[in-house]
Protein backbone atom coordinates (compact mmCIF):
# COMPACT_ATOMS: atom_id res chain seq x y z
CA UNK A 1 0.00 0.00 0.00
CA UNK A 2 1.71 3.60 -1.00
CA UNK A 3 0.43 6.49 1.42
CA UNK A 4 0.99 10.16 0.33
CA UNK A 5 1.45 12.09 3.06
CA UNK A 6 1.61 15.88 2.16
CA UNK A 7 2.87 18.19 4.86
CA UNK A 8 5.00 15.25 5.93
CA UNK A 9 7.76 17.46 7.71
CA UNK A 10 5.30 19.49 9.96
CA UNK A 11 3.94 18.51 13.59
CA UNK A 12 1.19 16.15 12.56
CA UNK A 13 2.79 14.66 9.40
CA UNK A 14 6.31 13.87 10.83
CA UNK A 15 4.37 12.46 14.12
CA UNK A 16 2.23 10.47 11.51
CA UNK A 17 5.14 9.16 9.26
CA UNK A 18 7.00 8.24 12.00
CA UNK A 19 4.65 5.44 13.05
CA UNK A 20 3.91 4.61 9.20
CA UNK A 21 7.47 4.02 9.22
CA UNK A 22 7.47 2.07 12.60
CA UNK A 23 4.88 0.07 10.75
CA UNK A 24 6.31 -0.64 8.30
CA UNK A 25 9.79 -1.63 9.51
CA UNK A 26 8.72 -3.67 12.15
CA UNK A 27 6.32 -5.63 9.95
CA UNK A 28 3.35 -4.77 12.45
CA UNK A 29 0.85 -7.57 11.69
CA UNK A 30 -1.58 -6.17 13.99
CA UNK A 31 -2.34 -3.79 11.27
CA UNK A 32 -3.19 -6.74 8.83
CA UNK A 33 -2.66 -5.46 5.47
CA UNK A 34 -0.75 -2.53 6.42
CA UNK A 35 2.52 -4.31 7.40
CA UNK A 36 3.82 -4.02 4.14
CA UNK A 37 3.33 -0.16 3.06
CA UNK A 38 5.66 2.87 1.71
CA UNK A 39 5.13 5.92 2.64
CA UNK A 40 5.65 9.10 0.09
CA UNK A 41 6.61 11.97 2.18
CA UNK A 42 5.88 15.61 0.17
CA UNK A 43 6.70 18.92 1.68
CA UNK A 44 8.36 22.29 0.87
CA UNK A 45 11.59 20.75 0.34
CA UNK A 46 10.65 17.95 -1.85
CA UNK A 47 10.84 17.67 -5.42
CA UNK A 48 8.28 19.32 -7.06
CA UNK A 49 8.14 16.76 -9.62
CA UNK A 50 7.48 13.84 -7.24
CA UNK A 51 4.62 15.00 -6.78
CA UNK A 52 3.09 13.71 -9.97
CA UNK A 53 4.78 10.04 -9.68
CA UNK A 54 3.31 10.23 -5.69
CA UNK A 55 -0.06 11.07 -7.18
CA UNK A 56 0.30 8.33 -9.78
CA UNK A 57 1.17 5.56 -7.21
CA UNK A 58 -0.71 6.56 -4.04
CA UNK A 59 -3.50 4.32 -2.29
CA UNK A 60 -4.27 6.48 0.19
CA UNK A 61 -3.36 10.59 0.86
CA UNK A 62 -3.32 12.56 3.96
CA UNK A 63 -2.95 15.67 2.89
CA UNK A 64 -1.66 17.81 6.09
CA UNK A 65 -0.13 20.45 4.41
CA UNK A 66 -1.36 23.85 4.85
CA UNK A 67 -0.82 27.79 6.40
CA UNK A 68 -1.40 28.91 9.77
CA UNK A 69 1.32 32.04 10.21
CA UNK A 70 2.28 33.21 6.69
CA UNK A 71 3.76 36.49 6.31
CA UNK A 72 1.30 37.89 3.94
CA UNK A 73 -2.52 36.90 5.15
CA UNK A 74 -3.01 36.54 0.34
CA UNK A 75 -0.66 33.60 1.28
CA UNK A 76 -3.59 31.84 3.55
CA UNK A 77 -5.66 30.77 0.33
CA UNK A 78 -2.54 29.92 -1.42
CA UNK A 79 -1.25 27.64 1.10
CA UNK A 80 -4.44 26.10 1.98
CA UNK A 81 -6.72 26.23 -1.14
CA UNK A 82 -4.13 26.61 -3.79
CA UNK A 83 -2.05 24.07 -2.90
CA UNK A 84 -5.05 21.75 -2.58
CA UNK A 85 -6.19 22.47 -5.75
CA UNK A 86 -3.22 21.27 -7.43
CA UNK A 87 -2.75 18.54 -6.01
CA UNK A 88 -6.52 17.14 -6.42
CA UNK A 89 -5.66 18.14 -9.96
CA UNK A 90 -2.63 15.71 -10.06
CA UNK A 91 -4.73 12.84 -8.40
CA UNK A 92 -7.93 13.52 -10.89
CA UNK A 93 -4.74 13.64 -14.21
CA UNK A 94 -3.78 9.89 -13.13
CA UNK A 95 -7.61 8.99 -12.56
CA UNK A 96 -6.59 8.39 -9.02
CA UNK A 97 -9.12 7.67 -6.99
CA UNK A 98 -7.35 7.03 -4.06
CA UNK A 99 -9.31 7.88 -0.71
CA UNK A 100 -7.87 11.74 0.75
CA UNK A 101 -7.95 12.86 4.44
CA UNK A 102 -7.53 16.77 4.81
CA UNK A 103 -6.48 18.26 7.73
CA UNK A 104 -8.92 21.16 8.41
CA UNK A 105 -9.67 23.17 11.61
CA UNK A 106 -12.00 24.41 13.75
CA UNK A 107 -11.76 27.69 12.58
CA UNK A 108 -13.33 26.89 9.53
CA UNK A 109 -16.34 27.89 11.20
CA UNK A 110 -15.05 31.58 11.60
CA UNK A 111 -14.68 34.53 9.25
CA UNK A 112 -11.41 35.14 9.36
CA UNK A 113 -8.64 34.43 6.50
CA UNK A 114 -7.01 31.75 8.08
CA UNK A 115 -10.92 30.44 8.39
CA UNK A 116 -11.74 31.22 5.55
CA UNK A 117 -9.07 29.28 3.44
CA UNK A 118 -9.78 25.96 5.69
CA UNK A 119 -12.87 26.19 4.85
CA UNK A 120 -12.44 26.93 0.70
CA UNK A 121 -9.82 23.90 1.14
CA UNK A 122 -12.31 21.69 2.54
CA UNK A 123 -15.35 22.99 -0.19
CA UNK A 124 -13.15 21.94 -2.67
CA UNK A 125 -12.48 18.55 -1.59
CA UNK A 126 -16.18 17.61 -0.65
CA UNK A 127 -17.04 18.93 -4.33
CA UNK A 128 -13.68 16.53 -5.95
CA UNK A 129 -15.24 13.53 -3.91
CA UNK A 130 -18.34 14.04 -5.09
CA UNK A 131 -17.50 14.43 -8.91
CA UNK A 132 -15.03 11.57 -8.84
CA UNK A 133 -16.67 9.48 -6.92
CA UNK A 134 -13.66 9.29 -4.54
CA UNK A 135 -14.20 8.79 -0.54
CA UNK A 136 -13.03 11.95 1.20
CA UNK A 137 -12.58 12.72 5.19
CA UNK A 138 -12.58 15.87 6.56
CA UNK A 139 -10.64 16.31 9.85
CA UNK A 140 -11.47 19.87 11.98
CA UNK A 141 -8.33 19.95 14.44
CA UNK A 142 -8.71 22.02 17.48
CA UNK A 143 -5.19 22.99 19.33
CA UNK A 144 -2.94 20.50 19.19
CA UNK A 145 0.25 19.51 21.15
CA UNK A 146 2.37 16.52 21.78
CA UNK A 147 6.22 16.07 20.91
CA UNK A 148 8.38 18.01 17.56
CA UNK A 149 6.26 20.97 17.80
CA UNK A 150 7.35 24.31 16.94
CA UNK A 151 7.35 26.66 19.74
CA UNK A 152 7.22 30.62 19.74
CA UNK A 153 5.27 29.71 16.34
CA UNK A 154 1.42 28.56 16.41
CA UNK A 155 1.09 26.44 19.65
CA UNK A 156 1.04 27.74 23.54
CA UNK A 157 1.76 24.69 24.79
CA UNK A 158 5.00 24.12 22.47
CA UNK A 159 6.22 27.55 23.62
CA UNK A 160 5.37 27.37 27.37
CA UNK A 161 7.47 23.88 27.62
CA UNK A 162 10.07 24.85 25.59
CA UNK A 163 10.37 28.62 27.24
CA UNK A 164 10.37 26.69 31.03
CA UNK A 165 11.97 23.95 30.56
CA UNK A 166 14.77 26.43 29.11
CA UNK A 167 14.24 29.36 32.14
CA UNK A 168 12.41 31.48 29.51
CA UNK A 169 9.89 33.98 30.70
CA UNK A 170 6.51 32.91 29.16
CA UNK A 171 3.53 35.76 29.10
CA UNK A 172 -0.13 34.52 30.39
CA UNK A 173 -2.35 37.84 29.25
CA UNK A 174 -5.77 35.15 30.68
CA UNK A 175 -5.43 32.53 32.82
CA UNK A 176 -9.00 31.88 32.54
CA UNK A 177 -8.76 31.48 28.57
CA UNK A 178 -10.19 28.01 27.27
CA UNK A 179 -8.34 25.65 25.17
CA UNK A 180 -9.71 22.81 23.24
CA UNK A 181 -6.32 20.63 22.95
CA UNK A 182 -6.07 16.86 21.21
CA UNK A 183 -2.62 15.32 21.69
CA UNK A 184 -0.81 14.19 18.90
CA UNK A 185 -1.11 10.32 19.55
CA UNK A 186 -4.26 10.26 19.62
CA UNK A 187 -4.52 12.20 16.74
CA UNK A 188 -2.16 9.86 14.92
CA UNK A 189 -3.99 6.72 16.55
CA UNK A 190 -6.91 8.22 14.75
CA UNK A 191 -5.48 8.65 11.55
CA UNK A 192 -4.08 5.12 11.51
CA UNK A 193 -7.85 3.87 12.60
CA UNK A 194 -9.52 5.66 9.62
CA UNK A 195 -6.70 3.86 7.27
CA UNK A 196 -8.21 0.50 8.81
CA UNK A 197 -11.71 1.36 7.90
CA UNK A 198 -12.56 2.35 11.49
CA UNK A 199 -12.78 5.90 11.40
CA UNK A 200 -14.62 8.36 14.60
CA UNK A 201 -17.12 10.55 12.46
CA UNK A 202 -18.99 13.60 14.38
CA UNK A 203 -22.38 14.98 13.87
CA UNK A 204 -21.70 17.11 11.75
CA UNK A 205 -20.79 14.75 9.12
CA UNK A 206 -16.78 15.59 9.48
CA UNK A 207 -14.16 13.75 11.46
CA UNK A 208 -12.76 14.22 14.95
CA UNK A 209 -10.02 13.02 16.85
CA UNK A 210 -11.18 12.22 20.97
CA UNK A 211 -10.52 12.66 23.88
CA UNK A 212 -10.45 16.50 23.73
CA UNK A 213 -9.16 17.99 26.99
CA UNK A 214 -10.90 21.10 27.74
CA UNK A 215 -8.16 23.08 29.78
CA UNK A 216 -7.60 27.14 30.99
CA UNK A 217 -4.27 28.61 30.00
CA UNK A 218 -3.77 29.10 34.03
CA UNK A 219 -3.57 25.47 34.41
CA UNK A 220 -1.50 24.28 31.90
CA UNK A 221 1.14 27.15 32.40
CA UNK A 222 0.75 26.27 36.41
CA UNK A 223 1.21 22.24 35.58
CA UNK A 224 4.34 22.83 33.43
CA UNK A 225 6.03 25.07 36.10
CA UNK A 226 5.13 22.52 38.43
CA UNK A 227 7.06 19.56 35.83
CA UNK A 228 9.71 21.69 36.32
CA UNK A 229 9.95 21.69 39.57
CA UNK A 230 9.86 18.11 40.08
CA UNK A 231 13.37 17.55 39.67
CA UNK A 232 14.39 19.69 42.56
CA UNK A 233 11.23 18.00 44.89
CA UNK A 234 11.63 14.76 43.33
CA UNK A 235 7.74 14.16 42.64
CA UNK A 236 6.14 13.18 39.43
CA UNK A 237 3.02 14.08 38.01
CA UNK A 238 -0.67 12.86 38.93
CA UNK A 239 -0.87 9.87 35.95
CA UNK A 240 -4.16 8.96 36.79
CA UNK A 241 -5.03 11.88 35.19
CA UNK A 242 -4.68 11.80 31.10
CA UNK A 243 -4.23 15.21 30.05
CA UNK A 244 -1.50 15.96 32.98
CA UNK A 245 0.57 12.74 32.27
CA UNK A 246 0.39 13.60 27.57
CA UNK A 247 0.76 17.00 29.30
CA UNK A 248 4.54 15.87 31.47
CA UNK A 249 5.29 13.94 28.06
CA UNK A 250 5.42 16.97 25.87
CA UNK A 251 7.54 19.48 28.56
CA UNK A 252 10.16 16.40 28.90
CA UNK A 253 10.12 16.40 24.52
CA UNK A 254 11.33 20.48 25.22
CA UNK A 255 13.96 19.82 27.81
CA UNK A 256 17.63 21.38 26.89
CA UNK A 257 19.84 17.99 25.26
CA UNK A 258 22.28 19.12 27.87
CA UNK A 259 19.80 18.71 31.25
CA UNK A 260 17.91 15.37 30.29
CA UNK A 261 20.14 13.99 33.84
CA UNK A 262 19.78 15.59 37.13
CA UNK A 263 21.65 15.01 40.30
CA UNK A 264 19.87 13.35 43.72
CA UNK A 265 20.88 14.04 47.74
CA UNK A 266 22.53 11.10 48.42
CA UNK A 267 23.11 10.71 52.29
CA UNK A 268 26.10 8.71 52.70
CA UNK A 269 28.31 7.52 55.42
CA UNK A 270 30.88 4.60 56.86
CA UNK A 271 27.77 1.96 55.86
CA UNK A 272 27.41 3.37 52.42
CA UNK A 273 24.41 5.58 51.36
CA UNK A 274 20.48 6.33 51.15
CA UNK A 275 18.78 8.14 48.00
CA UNK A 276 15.27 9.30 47.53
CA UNK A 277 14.68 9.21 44.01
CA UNK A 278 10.68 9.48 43.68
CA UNK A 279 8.30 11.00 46.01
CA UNK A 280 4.50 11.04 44.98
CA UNK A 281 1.08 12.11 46.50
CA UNK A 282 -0.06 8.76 46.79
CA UNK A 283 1.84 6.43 45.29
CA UNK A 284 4.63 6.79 47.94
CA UNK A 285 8.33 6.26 47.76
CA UNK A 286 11.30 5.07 45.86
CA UNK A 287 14.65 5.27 46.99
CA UNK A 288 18.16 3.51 46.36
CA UNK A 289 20.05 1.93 49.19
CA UNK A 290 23.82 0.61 49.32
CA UNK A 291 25.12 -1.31 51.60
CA UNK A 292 29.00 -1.41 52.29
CA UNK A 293 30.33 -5.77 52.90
CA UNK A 294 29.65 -6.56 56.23
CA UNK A 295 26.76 -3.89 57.41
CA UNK A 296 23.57 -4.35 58.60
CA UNK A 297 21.02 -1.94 58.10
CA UNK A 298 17.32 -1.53 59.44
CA UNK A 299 16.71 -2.99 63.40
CA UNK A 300 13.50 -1.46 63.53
CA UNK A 301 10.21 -1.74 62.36
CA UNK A 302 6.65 0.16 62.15
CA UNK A 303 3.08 0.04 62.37
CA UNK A 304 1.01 1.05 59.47
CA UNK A 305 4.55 1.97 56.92
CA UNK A 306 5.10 -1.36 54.57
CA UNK A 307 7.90 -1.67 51.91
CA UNK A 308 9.24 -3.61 49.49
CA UNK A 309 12.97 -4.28 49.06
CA UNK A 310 14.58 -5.71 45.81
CA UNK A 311 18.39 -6.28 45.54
CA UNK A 312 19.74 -5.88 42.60
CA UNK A 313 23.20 -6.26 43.06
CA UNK A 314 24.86 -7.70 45.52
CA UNK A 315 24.03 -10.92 47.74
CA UNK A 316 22.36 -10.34 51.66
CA UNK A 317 20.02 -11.46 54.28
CA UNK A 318 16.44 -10.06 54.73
CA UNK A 319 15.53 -11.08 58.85
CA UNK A 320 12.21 -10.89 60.43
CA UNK A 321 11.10 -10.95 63.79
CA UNK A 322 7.42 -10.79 64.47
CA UNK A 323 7.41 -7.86 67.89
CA UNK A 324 7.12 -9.73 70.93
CA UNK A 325 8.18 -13.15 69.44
CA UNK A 326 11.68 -14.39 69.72
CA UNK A 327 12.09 -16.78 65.87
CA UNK A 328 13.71 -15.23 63.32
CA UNK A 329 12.95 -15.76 59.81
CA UNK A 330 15.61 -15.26 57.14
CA UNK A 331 15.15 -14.35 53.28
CA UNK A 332 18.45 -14.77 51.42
CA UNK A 333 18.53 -12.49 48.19
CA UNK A 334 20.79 -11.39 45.53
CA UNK A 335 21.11 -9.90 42.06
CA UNK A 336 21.31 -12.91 40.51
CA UNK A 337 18.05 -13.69 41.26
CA UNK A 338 15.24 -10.46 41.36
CA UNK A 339 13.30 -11.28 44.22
CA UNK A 340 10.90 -8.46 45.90
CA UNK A 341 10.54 -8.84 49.61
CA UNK A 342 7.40 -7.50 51.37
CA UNK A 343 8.08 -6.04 54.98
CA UNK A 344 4.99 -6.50 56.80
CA UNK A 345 3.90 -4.03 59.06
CA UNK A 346 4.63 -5.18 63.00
CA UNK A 347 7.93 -7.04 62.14
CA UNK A 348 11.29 -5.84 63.28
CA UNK A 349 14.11 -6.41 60.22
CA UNK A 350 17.23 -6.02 59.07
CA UNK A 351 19.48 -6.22 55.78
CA UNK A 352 22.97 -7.26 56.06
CA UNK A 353 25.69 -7.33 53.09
CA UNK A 354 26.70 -11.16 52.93
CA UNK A 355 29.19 -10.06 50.04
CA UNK A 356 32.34 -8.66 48.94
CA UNK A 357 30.97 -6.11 47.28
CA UNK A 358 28.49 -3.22 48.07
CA UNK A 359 24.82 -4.51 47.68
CA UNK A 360 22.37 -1.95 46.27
CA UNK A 361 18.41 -2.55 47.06
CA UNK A 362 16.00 -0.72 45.39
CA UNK A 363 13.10 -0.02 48.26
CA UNK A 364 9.69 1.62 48.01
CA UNK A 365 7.59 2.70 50.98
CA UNK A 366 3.99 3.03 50.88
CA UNK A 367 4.23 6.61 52.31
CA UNK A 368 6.97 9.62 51.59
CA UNK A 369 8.93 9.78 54.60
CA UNK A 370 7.66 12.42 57.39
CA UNK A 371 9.73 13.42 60.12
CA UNK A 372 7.04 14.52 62.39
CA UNK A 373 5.95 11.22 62.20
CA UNK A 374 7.94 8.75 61.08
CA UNK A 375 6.61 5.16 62.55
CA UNK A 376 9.86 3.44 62.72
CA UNK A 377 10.83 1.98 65.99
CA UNK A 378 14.04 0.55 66.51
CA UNK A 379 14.05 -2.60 68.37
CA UNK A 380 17.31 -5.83 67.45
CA UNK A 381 15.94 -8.65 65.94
């Protein structure tokens, strides 16, 4: 199957040709007949002249090309009508009839000329299906946002990750100003679904991409900063909720190729060292624990706090005593073998280093630790 996908070095088609291209190299038989495809990638920089030997060959066209910031607003309906025109012209020379999916927006509804060209674009196409006999879907994006987006150009969200992430001053004239945002893979989830026959068609008779998060400019400025500063609090975002965790996927897509590592507190001393490395609201703790040969760690244990310990290198001894009992039970565990051990709540323990080298356990704890109340009790086992 040969795709034509116009507008293929933009947000949406590179996004899009990327997974064609995943598709395709990975022979994805979960898209039945689309495991064996090529994909004809036309933009600006192309050939001109491949564009008649794409229209020749092509099965299927999304057609994503188009004009939202031109320097002349003439340059609207030549970017967006003109440019469809010719190439529906191309298709109809070949007697093509290949199926075409335009990339319209929202603001085909308005009367403006960025609006106003969308909307001639789409016209045209619904009046080339209809004398060609030629199946035609008609996409009306809202915002979009999502990974490879140009910021300080035509999306907020592309220009408020890439302006925090490097300590850029962004400008929020209305925090109370309502956005109607799709992220990109759903978009492109979308777009593969309407190339499998399974396409999500709206009342009106035109296409649309779900979910759509409806989301103030106050929040998503407020949620970036906060991405930001999770690396100095060590927290990560709330991933139950779907818009905030596409939302931390796009800011970490903007971060500077020099800062994708940040450094931890490591407390260490003559045993070896402790390191928080994840805190969350509810999801508690992760940390990183190495033990020097020969130490024993832990002698204490708590009442509602729980963990789970997982050496990953190294070779020790997990012990257990059950408070107010005197037998000892005794958990042997290395990296050569991943085992997780619970610690149950009312059972002193300890971890000792059995080896020659320094054992490193990677622990989580049902709660962030709290000074004020910590519920650890030291007691031998």
């Amino acid at each position: 199957m040969n795709i034509l996908v116009t507008g293929a070095h933009g947000f949406v088609g590179k996004n899009l040709c990327a997974t064609l291209n995943n598709i395709k190299e990975n022979k994805d038989k979960s898209f039945g007949k689309f495991e064996d495809l090529n994909v004809f990638e036309y933009d600006l920089d192309t050939e001109p002249s491949l564009l008649d030997e794409y229209a020749k060959k092509c099965d299927f066209v999304f057609h994503l090309a188009g004009v939202n910031r031109p320097e002349n607003q003439e340059d609207f309906m030549k970017g967006n009508f003109g440019f469809t025109s010719v190439l529906l012209e191309k298709l109809k020379a070949n007697n093509n009839k290949a199926a075409i999916m335009i990339s319209s927006s929202i603001q085909a509804e308005l009367d403006n000329p960025y609006g106003q060209s969308k909307k001639a674009g789409e016209d045209l196409i619904i009046k080339y299906g209809k004398e060609n006999n030629v199946n035609v879907y008609i996409y009306r994006f809202p915002n979009l946002f999502g990974k490879w987006c140009k910021p300080n150009y035509n999306s907020v969200i592309a220009t408020f990750c890439n302006n925090i992430a490097h300590n850029k001053e962004i400008t929020v004239n209305n925090e109370s100003t309502v956005l109607n945002l799709v992220y990109i893979d759903d978009l492109v989830c979308e777009l593969i679904n309407l190339l499998k026959g399974n396409p999500n068609k709206a009342d009106n008779g035109f296409y649309r991409v779900e979910p759509i998060y409806t989301v103030t400019l106050g929040k998503i400025a407020a949620l970036i900063k906060k991405f930001k500063e999770s690396r100095n609090n060590i927290t990560v975002p709330d991933l139950s909720d779907a818009f905030e965790k596409k939302l931390y996927s796009t800011y970490l897509s903007y971060l500077p190729e020099d800062e994708f590592g940040y450094p931890l507190k490591m407390n260490v001393d003559s045993r070896g060292s402790f390191t928080e490395i994840i805190r969350t609201a509810d999801r508690g703790q992760f940390s990183v624990n190495i033990s020097k040969p020969g130490i024993t760690k832990g002698n204490h244990w708590h009442h509602t706090k729980n963990e789970k310990f997982l050496v990953v290198s190294g070779k020790g001894v997990i012990r257990f005593r059950k408070v107010g009992e005197s037998k000892v039970y005794e958990y042997f565990v290395s990296g050569d073998k991943l085992t997780v051990i619970d610690i149950p709540v009312g059972y002193t323990h300890n971890i000792e280093n059995l080896g020659e080298t320094d054992m490193v356990t990677f622990m989580w704890c049902n709660e962030c630790f709290n000074p004020d109340k910590p519920d650890t009790f030291f007691l031998e086992v």
